[in-house]
C-alpha atoms as a PDB file:
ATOM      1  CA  UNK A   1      20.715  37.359  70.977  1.00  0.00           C
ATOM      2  CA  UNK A   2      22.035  34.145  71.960  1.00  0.00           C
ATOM      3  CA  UNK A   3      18.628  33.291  74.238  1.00  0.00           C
ATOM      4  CA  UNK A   4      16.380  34.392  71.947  1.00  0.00           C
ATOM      5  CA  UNK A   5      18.182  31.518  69.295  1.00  0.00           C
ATOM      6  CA  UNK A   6      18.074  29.157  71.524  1.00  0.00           C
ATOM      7  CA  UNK A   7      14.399  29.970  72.390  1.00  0.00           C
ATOM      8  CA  UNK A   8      13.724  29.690  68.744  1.00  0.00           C
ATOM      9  CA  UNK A   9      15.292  26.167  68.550  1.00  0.00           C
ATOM     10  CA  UNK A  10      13.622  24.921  71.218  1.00  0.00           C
ATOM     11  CA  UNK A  11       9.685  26.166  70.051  1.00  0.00           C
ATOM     12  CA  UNK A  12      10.523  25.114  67.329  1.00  0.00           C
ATOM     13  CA  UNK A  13       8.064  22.173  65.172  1.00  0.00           C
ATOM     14  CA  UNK A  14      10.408  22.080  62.261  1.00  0.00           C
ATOM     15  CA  UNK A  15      12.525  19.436  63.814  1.00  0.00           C
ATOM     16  CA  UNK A  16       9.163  17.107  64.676  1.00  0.00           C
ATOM     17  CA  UNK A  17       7.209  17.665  61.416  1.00  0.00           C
ATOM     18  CA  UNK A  18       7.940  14.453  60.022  1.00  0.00           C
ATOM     19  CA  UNK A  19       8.154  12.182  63.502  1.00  0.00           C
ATOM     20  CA  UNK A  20       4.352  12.241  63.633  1.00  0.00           C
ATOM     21  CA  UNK A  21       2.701  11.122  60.469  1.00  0.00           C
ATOM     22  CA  UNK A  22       5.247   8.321  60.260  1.00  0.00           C
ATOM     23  CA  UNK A  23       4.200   6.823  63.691  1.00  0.00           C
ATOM     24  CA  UNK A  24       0.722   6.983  62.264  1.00  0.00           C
ATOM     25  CA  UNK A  25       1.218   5.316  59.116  1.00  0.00           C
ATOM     26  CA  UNK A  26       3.463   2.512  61.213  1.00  0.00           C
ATOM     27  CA  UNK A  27       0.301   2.068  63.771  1.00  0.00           C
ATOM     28  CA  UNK A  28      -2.045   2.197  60.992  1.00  0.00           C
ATOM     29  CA  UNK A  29       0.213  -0.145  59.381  1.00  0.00           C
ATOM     30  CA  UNK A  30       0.049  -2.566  62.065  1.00  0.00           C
ATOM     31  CA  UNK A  31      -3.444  -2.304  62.708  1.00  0.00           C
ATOM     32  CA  UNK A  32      -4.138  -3.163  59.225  1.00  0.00           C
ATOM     33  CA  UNK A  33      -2.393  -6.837  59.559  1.00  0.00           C
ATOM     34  CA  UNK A  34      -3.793  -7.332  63.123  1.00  0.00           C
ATOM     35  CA  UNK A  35      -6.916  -6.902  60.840  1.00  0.00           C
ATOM     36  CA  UNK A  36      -6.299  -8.840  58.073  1.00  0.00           C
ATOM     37  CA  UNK A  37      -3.846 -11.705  58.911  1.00  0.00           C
ATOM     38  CA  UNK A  38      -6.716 -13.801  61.038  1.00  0.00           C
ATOM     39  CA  UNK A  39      -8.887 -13.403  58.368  1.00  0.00           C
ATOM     40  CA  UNK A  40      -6.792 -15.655  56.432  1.00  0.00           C
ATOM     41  CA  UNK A  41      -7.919 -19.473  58.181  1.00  0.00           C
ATOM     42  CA  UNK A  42      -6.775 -22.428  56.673  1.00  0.00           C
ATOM     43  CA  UNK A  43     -10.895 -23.943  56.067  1.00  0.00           C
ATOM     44  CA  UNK A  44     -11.615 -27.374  57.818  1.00  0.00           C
ATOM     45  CA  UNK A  45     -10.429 -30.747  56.863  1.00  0.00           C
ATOM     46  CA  UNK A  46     -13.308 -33.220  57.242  1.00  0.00           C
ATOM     47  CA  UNK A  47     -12.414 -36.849  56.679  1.00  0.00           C
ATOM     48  CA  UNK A  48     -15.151 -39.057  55.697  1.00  0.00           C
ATOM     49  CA  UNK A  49     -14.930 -42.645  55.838  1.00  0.00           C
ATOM     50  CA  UNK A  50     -16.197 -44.697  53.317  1.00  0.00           C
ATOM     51  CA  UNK A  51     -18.183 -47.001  55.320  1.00  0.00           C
ATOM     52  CA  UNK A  52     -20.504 -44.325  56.755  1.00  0.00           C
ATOM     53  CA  UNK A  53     -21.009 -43.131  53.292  1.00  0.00           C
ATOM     54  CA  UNK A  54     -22.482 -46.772  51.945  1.00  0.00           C
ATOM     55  CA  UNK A  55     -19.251 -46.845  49.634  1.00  0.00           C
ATOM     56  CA  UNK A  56     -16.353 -48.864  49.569  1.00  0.00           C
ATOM     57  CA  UNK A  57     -12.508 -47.551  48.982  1.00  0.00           C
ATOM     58  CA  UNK A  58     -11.938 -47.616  45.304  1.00  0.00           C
ATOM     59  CA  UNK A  59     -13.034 -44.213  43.713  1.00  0.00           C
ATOM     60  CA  UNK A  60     -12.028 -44.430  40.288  1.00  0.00           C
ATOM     61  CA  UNK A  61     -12.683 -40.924  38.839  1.00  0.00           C
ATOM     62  CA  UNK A  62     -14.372 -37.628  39.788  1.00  0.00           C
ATOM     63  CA  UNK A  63     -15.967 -34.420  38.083  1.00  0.00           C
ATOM     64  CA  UNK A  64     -17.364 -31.529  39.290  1.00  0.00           C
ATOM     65  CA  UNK A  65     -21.164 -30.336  37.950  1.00  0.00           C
ATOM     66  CA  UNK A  66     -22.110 -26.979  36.634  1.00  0.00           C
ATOM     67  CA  UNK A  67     -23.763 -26.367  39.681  1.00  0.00           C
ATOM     68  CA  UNK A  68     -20.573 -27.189  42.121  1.00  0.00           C
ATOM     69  CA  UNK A  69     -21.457 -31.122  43.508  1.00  0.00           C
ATOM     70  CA  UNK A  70     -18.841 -33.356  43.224  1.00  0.00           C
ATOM     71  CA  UNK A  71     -19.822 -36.746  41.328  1.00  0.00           C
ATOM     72  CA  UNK A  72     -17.853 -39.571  42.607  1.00  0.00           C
ATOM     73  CA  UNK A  73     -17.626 -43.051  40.338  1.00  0.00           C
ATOM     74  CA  UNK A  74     -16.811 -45.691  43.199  1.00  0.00           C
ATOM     75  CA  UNK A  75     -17.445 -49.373  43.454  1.00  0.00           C
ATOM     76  CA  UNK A  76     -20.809 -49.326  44.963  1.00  0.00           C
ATOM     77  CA  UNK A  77     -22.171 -47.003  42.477  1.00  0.00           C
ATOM     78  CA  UNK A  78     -22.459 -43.324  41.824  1.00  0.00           C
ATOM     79  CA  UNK A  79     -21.670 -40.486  44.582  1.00  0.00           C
ATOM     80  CA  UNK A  80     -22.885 -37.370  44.954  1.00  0.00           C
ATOM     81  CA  UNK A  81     -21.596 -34.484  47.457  1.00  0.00           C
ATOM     82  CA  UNK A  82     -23.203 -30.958  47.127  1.00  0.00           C
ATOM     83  CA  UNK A  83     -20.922 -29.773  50.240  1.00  0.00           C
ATOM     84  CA  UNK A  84     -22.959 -31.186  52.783  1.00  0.00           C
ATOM     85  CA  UNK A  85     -24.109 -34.392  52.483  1.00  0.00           C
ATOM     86  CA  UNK A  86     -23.173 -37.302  50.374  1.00  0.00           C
ATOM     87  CA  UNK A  87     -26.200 -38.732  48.344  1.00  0.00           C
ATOM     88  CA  UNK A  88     -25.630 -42.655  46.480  1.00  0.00           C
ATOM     89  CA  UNK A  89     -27.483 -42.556  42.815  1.00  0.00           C
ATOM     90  CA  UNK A  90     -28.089 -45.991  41.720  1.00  0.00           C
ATOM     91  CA  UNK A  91     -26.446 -47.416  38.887  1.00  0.00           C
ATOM     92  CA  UNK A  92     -27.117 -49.886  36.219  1.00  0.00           C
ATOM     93  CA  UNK A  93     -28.084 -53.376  38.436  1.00  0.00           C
ATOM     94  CA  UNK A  94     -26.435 -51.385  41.123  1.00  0.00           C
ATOM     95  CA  UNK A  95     -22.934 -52.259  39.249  1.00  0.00           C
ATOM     96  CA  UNK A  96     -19.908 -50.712  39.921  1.00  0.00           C
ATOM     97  CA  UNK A  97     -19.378 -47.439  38.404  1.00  0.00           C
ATOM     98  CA  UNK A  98     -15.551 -46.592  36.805  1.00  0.00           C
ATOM     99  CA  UNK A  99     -16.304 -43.611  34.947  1.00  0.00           C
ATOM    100  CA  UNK A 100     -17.619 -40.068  35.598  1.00  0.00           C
ATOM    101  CA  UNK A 101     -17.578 -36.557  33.218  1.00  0.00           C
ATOM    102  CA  UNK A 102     -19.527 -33.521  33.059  1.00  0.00           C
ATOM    103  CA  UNK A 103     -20.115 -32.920  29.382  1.00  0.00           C
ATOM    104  CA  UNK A 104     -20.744 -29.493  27.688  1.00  0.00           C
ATOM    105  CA  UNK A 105     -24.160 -29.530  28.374  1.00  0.00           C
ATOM    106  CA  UNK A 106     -23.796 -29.810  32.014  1.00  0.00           C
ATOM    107  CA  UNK A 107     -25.420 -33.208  32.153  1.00  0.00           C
ATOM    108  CA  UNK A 108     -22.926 -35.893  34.413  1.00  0.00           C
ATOM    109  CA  UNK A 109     -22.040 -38.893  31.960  1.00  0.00           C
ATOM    110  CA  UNK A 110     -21.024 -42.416  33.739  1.00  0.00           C
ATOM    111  CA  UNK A 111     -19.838 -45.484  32.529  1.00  0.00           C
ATOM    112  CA  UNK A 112     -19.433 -48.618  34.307  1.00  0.00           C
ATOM    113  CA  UNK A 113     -20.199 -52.802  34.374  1.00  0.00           C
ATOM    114  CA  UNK A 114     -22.331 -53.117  31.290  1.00  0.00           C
ATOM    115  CA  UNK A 115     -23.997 -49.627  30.571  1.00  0.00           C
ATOM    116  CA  UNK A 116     -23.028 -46.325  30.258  1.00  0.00           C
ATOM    117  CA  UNK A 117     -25.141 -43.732  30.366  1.00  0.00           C
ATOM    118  CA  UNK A 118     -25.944 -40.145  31.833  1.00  0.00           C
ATOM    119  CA  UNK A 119     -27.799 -38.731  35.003  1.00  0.00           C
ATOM    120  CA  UNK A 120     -30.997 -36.554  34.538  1.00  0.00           C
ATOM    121  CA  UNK A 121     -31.963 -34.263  36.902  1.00  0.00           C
ATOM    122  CA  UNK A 122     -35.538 -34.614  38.390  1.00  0.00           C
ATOM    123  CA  UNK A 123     -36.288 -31.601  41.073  1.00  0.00           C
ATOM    124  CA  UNK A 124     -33.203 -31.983  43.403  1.00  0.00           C
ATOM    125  CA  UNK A 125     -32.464 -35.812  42.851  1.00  0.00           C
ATOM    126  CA  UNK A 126     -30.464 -37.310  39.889  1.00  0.00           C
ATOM    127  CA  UNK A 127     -31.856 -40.449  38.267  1.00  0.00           C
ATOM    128  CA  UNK A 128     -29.750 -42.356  35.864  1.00  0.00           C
ATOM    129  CA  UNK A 129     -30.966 -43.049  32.113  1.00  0.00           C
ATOM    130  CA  UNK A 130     -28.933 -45.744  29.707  1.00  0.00           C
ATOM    131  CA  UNK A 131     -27.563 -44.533  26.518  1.00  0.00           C
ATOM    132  CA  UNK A 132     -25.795 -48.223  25.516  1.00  0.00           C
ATOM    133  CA  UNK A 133     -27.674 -50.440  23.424  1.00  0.00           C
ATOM    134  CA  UNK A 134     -29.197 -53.421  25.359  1.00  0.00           C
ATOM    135  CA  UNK A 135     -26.426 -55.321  23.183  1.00  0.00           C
ATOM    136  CA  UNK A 136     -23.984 -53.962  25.285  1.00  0.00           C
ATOM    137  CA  UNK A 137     -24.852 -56.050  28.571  1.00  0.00           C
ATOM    138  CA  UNK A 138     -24.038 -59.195  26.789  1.00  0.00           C
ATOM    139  CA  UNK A 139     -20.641 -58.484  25.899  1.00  0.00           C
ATOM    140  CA  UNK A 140     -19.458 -58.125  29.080  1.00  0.00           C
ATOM    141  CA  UNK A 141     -17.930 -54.835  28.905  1.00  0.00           C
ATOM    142  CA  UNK A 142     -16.977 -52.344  31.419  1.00  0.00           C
ATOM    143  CA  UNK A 143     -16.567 -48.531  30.290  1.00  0.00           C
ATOM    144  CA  UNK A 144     -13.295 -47.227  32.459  1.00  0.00           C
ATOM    145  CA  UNK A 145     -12.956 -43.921  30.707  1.00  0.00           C
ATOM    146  CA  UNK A 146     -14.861 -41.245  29.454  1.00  0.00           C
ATOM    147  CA  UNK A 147     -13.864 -38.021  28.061  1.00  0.00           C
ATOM    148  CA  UNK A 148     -15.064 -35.259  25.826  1.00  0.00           C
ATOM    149  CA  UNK A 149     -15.336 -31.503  24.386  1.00  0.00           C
ATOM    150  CA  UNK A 150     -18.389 -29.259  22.922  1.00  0.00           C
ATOM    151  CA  UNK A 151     -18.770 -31.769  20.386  1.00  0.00           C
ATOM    152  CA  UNK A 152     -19.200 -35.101  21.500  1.00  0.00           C
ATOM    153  CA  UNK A 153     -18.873 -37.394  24.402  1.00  0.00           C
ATOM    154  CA  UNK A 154     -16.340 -40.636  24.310  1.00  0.00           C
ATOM    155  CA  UNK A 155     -16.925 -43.696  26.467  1.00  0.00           C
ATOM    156  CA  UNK A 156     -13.685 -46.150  26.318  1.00  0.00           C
ATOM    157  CA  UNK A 157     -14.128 -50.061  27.270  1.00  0.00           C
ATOM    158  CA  UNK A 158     -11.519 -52.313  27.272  1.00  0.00           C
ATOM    159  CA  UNK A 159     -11.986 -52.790  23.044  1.00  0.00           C
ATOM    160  CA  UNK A 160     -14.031 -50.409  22.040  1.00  0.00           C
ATOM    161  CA  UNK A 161     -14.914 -46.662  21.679  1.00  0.00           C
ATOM    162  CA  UNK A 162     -18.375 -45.603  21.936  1.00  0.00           C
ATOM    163  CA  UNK A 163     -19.033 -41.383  20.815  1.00  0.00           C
ATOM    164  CA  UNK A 164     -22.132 -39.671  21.808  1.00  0.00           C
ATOM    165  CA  UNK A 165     -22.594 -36.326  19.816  1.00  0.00           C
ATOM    166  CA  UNK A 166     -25.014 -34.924  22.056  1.00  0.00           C
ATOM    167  CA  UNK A 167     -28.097 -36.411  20.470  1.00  0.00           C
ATOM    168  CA  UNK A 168     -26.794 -40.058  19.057  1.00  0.00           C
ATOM    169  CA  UNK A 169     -24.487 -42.793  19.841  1.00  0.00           C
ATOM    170  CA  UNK A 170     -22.266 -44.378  17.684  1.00  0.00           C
ATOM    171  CA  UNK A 171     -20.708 -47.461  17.973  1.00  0.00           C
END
């Protein structure tokens, strides 16, 4: 009687039921994050220099387009990045350029030395068309800030506010 017990024990499965499937979630387990964790790469860093770009170092604002390209207002005009190339749109008397929004309408409003204006898109280049009176050249001016909402467009100078409600400007 005593053999046939210890027989029993050892033929026994009951004792390595559970061993198994553990070890096989663990592996899987592992697998899993040998799988996943280099999927997670910090992207590239690319630095570009200004000079290679035709600009010089003072950006003074940014905003991002409806379509994803970056809109730079620098110095030496506007900038435009579309994640592969920077692109320089010309500016009013190729004037510096302090001021840069994407307005509700997904047109890219700038504001700079004497005009302010926005950029129209024709095929895949941007070409920039004044808003400001003609006046506005003579009082030597310079917009530094523009903001807005659904409604209208602001342009700030240094002593005045100018509001564009989508289809007029105001003074």
């Amino acid at each position: 009687m005593l053999k046939f017990r210890l027989l029993m024990k050892a033929n026994s499965t009951k004792n390595h039921v559970g061993i198994l499937p553990k070890r096989m979630w663990a592996l899987f387990g592992l697998l899993f994050l040998v799988a996943v964790l280099p999927a997670q790469e910090i992207p590239q860093i690319v630095n570009y220099r200004a000079n290679e770009q035709g600009m010089v170092d003072q950006n003074w604002m940014i905003t991002q387009s409806c379509e994803g390209d970056l809109f730079v207002a620098n110095s030496s005009g506007i900038f435009r990045y579309n994640g592969f190339k920077w692109t320089r749109i010309p500016f009013f008397r190729n004037g510096r350029v302090r001021g840069v929004y994407t307005g509700s309408d997904c047109k890219i409003y700038c504001g700079g030395y004497e005009s302010f204006g926005v950029l129209e898109k024709k095929g895949f280049e941007y070409v920039y068309k004044q808003l400001s009176d003609p006046a506005f050249q003579d009082h030597d001016e310079e917009i530094w800030h523009i903001i807005g909402n659904e409604n209208r467009i602001l342009f700030q100078s240094f002593s005045e506010i100018y509001e564009y409600d989508y289809d007029r400007l105001r003074y």
